[in-house]
Protein backbone atom coordinates (compact mmCIF):
# COMPACT_ATOMS: atom_id res chain seq x y z
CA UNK A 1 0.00 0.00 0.00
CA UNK A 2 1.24 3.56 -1.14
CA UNK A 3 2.46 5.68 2.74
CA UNK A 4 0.19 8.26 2.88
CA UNK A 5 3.35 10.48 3.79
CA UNK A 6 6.42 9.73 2.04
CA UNK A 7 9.54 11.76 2.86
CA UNK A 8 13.14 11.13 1.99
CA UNK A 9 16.36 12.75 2.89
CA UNK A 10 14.74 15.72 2.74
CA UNK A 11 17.08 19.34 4.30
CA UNK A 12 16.27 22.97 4.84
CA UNK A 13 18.64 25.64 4.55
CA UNK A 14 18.56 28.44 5.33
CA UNK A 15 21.73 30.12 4.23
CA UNK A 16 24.66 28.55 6.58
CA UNK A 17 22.05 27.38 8.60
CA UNK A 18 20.25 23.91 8.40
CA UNK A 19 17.32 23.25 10.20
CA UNK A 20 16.13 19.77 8.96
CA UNK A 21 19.11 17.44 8.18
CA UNK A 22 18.03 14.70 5.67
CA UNK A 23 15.27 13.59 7.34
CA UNK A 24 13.46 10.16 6.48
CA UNK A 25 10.66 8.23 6.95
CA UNK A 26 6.74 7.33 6.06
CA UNK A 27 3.20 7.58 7.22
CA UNK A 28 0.84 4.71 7.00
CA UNK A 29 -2.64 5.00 5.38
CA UNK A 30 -5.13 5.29 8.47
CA UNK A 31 -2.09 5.88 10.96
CA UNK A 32 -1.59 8.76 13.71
CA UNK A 33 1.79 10.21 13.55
CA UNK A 34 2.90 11.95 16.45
CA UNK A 35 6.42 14.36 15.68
CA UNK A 36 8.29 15.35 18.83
CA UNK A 37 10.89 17.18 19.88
CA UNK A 38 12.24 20.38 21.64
CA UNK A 39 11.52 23.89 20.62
CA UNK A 40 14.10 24.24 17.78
CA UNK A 41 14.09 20.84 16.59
CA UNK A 42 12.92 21.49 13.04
CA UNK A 43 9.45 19.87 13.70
CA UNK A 44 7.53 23.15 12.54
CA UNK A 45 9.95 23.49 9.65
CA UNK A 46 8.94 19.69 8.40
CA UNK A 47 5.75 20.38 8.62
CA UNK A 48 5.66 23.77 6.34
CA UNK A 49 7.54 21.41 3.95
CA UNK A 50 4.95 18.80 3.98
CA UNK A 51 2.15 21.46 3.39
CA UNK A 52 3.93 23.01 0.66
CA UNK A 53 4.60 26.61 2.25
CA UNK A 54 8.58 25.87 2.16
CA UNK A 55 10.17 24.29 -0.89
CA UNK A 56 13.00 21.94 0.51
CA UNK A 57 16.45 22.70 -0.27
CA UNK A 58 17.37 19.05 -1.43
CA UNK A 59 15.53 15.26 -0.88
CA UNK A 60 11.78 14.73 -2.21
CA UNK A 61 8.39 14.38 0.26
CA UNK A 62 5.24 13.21 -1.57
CA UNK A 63 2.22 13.39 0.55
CA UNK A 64 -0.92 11.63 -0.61
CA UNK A 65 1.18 10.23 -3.64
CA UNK A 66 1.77 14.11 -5.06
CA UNK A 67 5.27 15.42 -4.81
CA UNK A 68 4.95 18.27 -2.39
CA UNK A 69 6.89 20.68 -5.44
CA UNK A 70 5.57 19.72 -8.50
CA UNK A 71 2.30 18.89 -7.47
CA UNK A 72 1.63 21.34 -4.57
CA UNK A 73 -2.38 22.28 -5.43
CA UNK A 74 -2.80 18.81 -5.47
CA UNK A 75 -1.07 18.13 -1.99
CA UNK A 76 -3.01 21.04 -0.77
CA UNK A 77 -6.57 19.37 -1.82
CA UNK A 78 -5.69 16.03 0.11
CA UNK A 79 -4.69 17.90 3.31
CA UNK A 80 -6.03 19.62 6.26
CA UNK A 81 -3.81 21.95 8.36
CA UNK A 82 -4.61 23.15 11.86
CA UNK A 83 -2.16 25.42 13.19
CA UNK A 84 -0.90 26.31 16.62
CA UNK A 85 -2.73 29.80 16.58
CA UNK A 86 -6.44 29.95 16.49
CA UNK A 87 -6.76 31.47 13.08
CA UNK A 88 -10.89 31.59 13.27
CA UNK A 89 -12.52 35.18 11.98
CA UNK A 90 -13.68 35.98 15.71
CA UNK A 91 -17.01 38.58 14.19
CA UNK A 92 -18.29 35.43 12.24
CA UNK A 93 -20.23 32.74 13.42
CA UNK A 94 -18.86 28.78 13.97
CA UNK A 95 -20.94 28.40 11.18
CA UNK A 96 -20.03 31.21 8.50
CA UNK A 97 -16.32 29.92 8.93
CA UNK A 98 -16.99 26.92 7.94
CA UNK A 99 -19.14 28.18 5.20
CA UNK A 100 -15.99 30.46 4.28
CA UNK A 101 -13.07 28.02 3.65
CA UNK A 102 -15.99 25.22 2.23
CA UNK A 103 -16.48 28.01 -0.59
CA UNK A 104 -12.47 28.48 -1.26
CA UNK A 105 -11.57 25.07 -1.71
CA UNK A 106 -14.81 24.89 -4.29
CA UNK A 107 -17.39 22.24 -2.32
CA UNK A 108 -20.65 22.47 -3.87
CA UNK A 109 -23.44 24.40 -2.06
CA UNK A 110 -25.76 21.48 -1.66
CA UNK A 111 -22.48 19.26 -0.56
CA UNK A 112 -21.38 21.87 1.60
CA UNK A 113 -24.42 22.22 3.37
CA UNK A 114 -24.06 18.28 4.38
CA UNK A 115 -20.41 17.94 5.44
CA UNK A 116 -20.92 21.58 7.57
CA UNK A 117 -24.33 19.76 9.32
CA UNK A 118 -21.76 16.49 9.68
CA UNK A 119 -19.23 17.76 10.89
CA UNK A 120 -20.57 20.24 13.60
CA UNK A 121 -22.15 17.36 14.76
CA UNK A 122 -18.50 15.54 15.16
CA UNK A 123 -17.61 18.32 17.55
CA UNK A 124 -20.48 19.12 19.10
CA UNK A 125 -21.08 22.55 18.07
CA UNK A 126 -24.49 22.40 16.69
CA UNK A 127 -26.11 24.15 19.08
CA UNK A 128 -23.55 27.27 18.47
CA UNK A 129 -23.61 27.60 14.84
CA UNK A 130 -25.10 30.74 15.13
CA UNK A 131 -22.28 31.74 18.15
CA UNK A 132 -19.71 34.48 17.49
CA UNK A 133 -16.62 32.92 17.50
CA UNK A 134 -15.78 35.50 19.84
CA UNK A 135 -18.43 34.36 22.60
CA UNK A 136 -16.80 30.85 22.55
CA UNK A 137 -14.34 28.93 25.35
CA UNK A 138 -10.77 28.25 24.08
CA UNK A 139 -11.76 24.60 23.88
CA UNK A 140 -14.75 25.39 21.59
CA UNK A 141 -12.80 27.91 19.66
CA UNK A 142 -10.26 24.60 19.15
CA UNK A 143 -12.90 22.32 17.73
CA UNK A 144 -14.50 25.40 15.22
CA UNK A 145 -10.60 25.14 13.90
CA UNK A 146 -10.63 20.94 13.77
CA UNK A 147 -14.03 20.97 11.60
CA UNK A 148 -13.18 23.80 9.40
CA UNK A 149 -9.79 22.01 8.56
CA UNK A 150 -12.02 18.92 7.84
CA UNK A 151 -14.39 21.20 5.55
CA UNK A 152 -12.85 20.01 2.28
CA UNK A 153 -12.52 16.01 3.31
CA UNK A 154 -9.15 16.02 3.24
CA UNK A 155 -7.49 12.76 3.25
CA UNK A 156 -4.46 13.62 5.65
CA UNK A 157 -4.35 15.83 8.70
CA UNK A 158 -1.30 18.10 10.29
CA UNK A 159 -2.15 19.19 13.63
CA UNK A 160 0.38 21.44 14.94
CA UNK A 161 -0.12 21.29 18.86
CA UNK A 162 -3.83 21.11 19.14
CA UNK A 163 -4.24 21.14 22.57
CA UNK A 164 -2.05 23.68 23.82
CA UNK A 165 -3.31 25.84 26.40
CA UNK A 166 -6.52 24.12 27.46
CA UNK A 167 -7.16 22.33 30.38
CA UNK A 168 -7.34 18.68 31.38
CA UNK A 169 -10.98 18.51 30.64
CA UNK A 170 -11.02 19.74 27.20
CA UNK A 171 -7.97 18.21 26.39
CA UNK A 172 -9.74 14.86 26.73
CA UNK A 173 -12.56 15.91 24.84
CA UNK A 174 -9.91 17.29 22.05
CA UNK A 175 -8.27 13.82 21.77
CA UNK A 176 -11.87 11.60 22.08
CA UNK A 177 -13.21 13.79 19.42
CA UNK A 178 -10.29 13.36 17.30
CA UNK A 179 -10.38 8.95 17.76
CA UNK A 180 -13.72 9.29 16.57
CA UNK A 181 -13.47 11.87 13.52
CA UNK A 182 -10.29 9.69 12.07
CA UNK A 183 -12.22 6.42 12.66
CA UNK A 184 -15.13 7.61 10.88
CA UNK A 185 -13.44 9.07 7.72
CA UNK A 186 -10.60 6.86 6.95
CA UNK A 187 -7.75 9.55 8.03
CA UNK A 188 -4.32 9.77 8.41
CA UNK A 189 -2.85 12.26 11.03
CA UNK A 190 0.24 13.91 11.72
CA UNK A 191 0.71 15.81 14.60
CA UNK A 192 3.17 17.67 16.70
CA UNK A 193 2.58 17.92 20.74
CA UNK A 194 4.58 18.73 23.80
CA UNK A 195 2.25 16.33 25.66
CA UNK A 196 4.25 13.33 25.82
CA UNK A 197 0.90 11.83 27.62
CA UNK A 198 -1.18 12.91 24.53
CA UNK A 199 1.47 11.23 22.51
CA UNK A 200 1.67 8.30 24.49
CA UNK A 201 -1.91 8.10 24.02
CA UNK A 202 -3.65 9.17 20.57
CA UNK A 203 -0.34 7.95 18.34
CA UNK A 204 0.20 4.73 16.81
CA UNK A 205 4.15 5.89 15.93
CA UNK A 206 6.38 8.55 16.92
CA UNK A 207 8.98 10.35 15.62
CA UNK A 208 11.56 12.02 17.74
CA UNK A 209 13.65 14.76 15.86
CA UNK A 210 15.92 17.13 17.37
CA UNK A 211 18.72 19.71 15.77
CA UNK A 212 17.05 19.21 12.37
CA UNK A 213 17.65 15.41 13.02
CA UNK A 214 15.20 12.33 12.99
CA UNK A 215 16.95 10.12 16.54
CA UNK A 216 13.86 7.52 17.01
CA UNK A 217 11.18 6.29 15.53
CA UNK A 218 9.13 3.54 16.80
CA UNK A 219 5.90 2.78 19.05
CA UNK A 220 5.47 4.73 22.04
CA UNK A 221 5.81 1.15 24.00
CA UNK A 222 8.87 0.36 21.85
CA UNK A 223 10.74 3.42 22.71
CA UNK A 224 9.42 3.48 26.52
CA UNK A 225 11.17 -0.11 27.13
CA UNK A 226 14.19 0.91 25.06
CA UNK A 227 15.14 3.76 27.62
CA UNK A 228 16.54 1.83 30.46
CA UNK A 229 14.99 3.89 34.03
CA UNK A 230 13.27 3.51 37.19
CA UNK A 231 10.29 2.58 38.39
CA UNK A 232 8.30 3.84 41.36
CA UNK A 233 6.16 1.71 43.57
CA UNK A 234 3.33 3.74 45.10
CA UNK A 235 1.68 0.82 47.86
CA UNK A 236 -1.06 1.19 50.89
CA UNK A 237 -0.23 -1.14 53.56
CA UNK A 238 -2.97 -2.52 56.39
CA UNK A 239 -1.64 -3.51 60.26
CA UNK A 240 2.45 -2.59 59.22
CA UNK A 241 5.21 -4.08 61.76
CA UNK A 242 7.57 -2.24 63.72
CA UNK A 243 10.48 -1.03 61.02
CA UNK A 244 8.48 -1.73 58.52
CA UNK A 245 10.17 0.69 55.89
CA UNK A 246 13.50 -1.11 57.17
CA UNK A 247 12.11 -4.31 55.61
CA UNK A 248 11.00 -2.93 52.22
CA UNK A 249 14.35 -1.16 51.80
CA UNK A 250 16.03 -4.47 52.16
CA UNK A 251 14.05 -5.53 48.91
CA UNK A 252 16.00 -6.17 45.58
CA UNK A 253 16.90 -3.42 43.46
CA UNK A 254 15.44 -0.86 45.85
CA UNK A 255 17.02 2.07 46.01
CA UNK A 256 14.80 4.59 48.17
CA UNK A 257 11.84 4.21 50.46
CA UNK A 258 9.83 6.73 51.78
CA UNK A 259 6.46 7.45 53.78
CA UNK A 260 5.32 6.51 57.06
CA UNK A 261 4.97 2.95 56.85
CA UNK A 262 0.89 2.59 55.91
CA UNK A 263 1.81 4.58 52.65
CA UNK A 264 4.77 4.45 51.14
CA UNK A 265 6.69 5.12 47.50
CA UNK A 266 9.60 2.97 46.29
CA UNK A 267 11.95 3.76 43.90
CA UNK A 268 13.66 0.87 42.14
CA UNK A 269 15.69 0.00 39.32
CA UNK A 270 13.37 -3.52 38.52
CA UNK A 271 10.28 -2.82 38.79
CA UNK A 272 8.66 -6.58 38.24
CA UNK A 273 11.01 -8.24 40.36
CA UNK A 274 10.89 -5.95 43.59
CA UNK A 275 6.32 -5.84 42.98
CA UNK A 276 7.17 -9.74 43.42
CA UNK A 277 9.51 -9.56 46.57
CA UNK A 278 6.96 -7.36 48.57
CA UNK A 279 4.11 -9.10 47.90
CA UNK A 280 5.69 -11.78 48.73
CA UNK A 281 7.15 -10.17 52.06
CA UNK A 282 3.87 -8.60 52.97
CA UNK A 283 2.03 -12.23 53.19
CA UNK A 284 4.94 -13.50 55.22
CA UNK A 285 4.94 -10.10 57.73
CA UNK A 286 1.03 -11.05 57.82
CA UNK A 287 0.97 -7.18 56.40
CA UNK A 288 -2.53 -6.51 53.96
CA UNK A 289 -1.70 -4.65 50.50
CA UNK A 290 -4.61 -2.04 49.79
CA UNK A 291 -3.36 -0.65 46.84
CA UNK A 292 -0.26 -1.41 44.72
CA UNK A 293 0.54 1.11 41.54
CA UNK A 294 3.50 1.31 39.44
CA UNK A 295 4.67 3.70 37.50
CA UNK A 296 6.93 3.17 34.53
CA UNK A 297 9.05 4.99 31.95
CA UNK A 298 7.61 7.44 29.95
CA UNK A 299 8.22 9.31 26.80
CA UNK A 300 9.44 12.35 28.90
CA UNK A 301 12.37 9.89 29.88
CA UNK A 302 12.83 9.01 25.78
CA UNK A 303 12.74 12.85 25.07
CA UNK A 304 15.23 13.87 27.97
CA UNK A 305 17.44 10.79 27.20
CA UNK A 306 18.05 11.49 23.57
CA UNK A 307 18.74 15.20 24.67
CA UNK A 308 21.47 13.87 26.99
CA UNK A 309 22.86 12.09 24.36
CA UNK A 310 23.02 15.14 21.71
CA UNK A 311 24.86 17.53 24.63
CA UNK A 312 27.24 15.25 24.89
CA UNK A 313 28.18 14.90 21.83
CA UNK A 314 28.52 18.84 21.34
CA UNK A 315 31.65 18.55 23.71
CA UNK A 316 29.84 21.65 26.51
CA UNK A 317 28.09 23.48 23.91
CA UNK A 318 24.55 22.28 25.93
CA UNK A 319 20.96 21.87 24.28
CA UNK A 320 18.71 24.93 24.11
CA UNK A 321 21.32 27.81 24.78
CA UNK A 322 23.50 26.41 21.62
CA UNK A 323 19.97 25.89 19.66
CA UNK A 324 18.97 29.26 20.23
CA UNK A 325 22.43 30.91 19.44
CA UNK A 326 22.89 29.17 16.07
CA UNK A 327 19.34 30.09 14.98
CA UNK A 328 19.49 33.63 15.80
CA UNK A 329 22.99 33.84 14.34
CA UNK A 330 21.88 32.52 10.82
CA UNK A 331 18.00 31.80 10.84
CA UNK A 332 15.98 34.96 9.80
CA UNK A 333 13.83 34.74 13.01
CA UNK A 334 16.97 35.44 15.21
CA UNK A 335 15.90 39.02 14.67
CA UNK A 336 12.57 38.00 17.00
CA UNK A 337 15.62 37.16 19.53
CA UNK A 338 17.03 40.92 19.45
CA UNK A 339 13.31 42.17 19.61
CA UNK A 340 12.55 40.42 22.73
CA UNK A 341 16.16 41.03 24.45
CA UNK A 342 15.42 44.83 23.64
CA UNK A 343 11.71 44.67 25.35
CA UNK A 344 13.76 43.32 28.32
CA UNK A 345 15.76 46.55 28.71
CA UNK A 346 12.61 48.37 27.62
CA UNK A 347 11.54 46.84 30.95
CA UNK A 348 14.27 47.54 32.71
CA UNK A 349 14.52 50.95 32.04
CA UNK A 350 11.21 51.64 33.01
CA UNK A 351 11.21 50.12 36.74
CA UNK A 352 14.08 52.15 37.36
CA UNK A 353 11.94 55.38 36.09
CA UNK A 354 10.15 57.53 38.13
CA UNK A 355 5.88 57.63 37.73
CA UNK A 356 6.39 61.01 35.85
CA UNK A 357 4.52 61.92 32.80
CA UNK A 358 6.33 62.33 29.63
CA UNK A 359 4.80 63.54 26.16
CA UNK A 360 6.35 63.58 22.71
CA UNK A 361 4.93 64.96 19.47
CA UNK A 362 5.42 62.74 16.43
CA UNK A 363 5.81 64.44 13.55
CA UNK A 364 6.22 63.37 9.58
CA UNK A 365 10.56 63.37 9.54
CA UNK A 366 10.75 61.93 13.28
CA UNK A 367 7.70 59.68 13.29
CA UNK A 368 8.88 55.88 15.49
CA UNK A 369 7.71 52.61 16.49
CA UNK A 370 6.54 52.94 19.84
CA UNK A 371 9.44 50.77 20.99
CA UNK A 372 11.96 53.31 19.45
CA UNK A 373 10.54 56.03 21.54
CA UNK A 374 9.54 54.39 24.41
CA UNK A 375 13.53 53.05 25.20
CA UNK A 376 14.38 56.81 24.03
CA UNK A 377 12.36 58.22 27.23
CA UNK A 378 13.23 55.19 29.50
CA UNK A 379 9.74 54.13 29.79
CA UNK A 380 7.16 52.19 27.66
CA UNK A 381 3.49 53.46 26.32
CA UNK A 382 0.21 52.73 27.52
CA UNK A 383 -1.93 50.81 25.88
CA UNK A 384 -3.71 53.47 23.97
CA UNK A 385 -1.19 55.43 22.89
CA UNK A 386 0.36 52.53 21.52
CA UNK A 387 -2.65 51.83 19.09
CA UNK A 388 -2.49 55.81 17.93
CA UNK A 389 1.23 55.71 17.37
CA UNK A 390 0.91 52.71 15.37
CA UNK A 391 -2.06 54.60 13.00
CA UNK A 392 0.06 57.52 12.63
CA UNK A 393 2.91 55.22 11.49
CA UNK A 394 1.11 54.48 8.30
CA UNK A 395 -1.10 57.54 8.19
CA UNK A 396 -1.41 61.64 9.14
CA UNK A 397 0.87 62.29 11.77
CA UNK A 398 -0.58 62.85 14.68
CA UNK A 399 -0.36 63.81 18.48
CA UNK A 400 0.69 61.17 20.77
CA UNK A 401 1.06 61.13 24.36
CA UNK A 402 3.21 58.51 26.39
CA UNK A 403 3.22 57.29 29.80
CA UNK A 404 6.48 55.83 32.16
CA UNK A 405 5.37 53.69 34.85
CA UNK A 406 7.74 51.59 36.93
CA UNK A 407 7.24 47.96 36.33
């Protein structure tokens, strides 16, 4: 059967810099895809690839059987793309969105009509078709995004972080709504979390890239038991002996105990073998077991151990810090790095200030961002001042007070 996602050796440069390193590997037909990695991995750079919004330097993706360069309206008719942001118009309704992007990608009015009934259903949004987008929770808002990228019947789905910033509640809804929507029309999903839980859970494979480079791929069981780590007995005892925590820590492969005897938490470096020895030591001691939990590796442990593994091999030149300084040096978005470093003294500046008014006239030879003349007058603008200076950027120059306030 043809991979719904084929990619191979594919790299992004941009100029000295490479941000995806010949990458490889496939999707399955019907599979859930989970890509993880660290901020600065490349994972959002892949994706733009496989959606056709950045050609690839060198190596070939095809995704749905089209070659994501020579056939990129085609790749863009099998796919659905939900994005990090929440993109939806916020003055329309749940339903006119839907209506909206139906009508770009050219679904018949009578069709349209159907799939928008379908799939409001599939997310449980019927009753606020009418709803501003506005009026709606975060979780809601999420789901208004998840059906209009399904608008078209796309065969393949790229999530990009779906459930960031909602709670645990909607979350779960998020990832129950998803199982259903992909069992009931056939498709295959990529997606990109920091969850490892919501990997662990909704993905059938997973990718784990990092520095532009792919360093597992496997099951999320698969790459759990390769990571050797330690497991941690959580146990309720009834009627404990005297030194009771004495006699657990003498238990093979233990390595800490702690509690106060009735309920206690284990750490141990065999997790089977010491569950065995206890129980086996409680019935002896005469000691009742009311509740026995163990808790294994998880993908946080993959994620952090490949990490290890690629600071060591930079010889002291350590994860994130060296990420971050080799994009901003030759990545185009390392000018979002001097932006935010000069809102920090922006910051500074202005706690040191005094709560003194200061006003400035703009005028058409000397007119500023508001950053500009905020760090000139050691303090930063209110709110609305900010909005008129940033009219009177583009249009008639106009009068613009600012305020300092200490931070």
């Amino acid at each position: 059967m043809t991979p719904a996602i084929d990619v191979d050796h594919i790299v992004k440069q941009f100029g000295t810099f490479t941000a995806v390193k010949g990458i490889t590997f496939s999707v399955a037909q019907g599979e859930i895809f989970g890509l993880l990695g660290p901020n600065g991995a490349g994972k959002s750079t892949l994706i733009r690839m496989l959606t056709t919004l950045l050609p690839p330097t060198s190596g070939a993706a095809r995704v749905n059987g089209y070659d994501v360069v020579r056939q990129a309206d085609d790749v863009r008719r099998s796919i659905g793309v939900i994005p990090q942001a929440l993109t939806s118009d916020l003055e329309l309704s749940v339903e006119e969105n839907l209506i909206i992007f139906a009508k770009l990608y050219g679904v018949p009015s009578a069709k349209r009509k159907r799939l928008i009934d379908e799939l409001l259903k599939a997310v449980e949004l019927s009753e606020w078709r009418s709803a501003p987008v506005k009026n709606l929770s975060g979780g809601m808002r999420r789901r208004v995004e998840i059906a209009r990228g399904l608008v078209h019947e796309p065969r393949i789905f790229f999530l990009d972080e779906p459930t960031t910033g909602l709670d645990p509640v909607s979350r779960s809804a998020v990832w129950e709504m998803l199982r259903s929507i992909k069992a009931a029309r056939d498709l295959t999903v990529l997606l990109t979390t920091h969850y490892m839980d919501e990997a662990d859970k909704l993905c059938d494979r997973i990718a784990i890239v990092d520095h532009g480079e792919l360093k597992a791929l496997d099951s999320p069981l698969r790459l759990k038991m390769s990571v050797p780590d330690k497991n941690t007995l959580e146990v309720s005892f009834n009627n404990t002996t005297p030194a009771w925590n004495e006699r657990l820590k003498a238990l093979p492969f233990v390595d800490t105990v702690s509690g106060d005897g009735a309920i206690v938490r284990i750490h141990t470096s065999n997790g089977p073998a010491t569950t065995r020895a206890l129980l086996d030591v409680a019935s002896e001691a005469g000691v009742g077991v009311g509740a026995l939990s163990v808790q294994s590796t998880t993908l946080d442990a993959v994620v952090q151990a490949d990490a290890l593994t690629v600071r060591r091999r930079r010889a002291g030149c350590t994860g994130r810090s060296a990420r971050d300084e080799s994009r901003c040096a030759a990545h185009p978005s390392g000018v979002l790095a001097s932006a935010a470093s000069h809102w920090v003294s922006i910051r500074a500046s202005a706690a040191r200030a005094s709560a003194s008014s200061v006003s400035c006239r703009s005028s058409p030879s000397s007119r500023r961002w508001p950053a500009a003349r905020t760090d000139r007058h050691g303090g930063r603008p209110c709110a609305r001042a900010s909005k008129k200076a940033a009219r009177s950027f583009s249009g008639k120059p106009r009068r613009t007070a600012f305020r300092t306030t200490a931070t």
